[in-house]
Protein backbone atom coordinates (compact mmCIF):
# COMPACT_ATOMS: atom_id res chain seq x y z
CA UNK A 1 -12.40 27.63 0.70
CA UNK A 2 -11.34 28.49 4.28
CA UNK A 3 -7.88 27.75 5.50
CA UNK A 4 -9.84 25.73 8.74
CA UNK A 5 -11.73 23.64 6.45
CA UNK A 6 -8.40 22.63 4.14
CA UNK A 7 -6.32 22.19 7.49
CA UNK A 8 -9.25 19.54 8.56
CA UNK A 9 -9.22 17.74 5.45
CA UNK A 10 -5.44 17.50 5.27
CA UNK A 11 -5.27 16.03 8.98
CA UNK A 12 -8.37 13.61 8.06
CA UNK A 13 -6.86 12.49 4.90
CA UNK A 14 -3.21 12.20 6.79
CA UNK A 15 -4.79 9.43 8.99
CA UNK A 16 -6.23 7.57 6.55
CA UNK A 17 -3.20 7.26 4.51
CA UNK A 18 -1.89 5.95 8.20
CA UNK A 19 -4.47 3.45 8.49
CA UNK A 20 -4.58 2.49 4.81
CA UNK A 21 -1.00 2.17 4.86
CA UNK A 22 -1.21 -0.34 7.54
CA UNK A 23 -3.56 -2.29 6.15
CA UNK A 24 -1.62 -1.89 2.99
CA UNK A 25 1.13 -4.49 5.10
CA UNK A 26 -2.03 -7.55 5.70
CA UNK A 27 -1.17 -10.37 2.82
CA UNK A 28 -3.60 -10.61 -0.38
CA UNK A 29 -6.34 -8.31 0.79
CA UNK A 30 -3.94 -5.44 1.98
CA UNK A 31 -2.59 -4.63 -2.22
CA UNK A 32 -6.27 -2.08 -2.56
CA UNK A 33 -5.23 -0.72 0.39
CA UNK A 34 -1.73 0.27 -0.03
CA UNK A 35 -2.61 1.73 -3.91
CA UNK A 36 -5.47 3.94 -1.76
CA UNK A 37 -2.36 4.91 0.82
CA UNK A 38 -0.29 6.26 -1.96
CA UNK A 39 -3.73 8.23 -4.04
CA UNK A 40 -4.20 9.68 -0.54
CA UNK A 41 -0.83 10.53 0.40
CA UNK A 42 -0.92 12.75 -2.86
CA UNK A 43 -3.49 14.96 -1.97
CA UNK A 44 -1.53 15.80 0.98
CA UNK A 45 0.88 16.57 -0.17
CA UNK A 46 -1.44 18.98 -2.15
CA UNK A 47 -2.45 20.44 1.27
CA UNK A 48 0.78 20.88 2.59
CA UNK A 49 2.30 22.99 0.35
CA UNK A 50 -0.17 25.80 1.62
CA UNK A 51 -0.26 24.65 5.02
CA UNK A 52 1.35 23.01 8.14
CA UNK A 53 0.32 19.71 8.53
CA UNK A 54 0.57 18.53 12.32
CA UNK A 55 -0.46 14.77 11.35
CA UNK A 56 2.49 14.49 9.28
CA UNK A 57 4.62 11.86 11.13
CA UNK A 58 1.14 9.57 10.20
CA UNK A 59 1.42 10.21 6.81
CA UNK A 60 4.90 9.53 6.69
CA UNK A 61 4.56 6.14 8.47
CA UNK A 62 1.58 5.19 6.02
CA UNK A 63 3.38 6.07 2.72
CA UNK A 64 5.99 3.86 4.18
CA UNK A 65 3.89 0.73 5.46
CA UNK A 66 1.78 1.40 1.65
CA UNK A 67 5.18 0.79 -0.09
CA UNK A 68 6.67 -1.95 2.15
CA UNK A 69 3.41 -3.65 1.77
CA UNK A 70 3.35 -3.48 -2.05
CA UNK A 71 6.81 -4.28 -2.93
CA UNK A 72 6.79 -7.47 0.11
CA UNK A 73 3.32 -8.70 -1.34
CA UNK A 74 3.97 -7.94 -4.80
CA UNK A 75 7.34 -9.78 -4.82
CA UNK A 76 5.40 -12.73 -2.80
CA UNK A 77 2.89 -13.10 -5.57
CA UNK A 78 5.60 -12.49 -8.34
CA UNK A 79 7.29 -15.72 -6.55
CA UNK A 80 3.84 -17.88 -7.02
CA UNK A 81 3.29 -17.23 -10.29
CA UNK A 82 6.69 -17.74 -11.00
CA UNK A 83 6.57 -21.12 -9.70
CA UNK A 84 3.07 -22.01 -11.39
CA UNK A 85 4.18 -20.97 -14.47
CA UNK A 86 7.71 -23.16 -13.52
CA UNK A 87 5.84 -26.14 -12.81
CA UNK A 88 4.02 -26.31 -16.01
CA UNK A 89 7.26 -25.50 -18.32
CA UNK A 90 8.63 -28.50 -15.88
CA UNK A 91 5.23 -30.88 -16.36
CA UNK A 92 5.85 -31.12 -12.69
CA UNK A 93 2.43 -31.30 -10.37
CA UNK A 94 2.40 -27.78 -8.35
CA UNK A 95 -0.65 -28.47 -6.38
CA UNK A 96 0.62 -31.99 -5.03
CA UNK A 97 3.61 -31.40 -4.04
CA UNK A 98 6.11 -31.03 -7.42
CA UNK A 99 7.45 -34.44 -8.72
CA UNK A 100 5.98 -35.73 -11.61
């Protein structure tokens, strides 16, 4: 393939890891995006091994906002769960408010 081509690609798919990244950080809906930060940030990484990649402060600042994002939400949701699963151990009433 020609080096101009792979150099395009590699800048295209360093933004979108930037963007998905950053939507990686919304609550609930931002999890897909994060995962599709970190599949992208993988291929270039592919890329630059061959080449010099001039977006690469982007894709630095997506893999970043992609982990953030998972570990924040995922330890968010952990939380809920945690406490629905508590509440019915507990016979307490999670939805209303906890007491029994």
């Amino acid at each position: 393939m020609n080096a101009a081509v792979v150099k395009i690609k590699m800048l295209n798919t360093s933004l979108r890891c930037f963007v998905f990244g950053l939507l990686g950080l919304l609550p609930v809906i931002g999890i897909p995006f994060a995962v599709a930060a970190l599949a992208l940030s993988g291929q270039v990484e592919a890329g630059q091994r061959q080449f010099w990649n001039a977006a690469r402060p982007y894709w630095i600042v997506g893999i970043i906002a992609a982990i953030v994002g998972l570990i924040f939400w995922g330890l968010i949701a952990m939380l809920i769960v945690w406490r629905i699963i508590k509440s019915q151990i507990d016979g307490d009433d999670f939805w209303n408010g906890g007491g029994n």
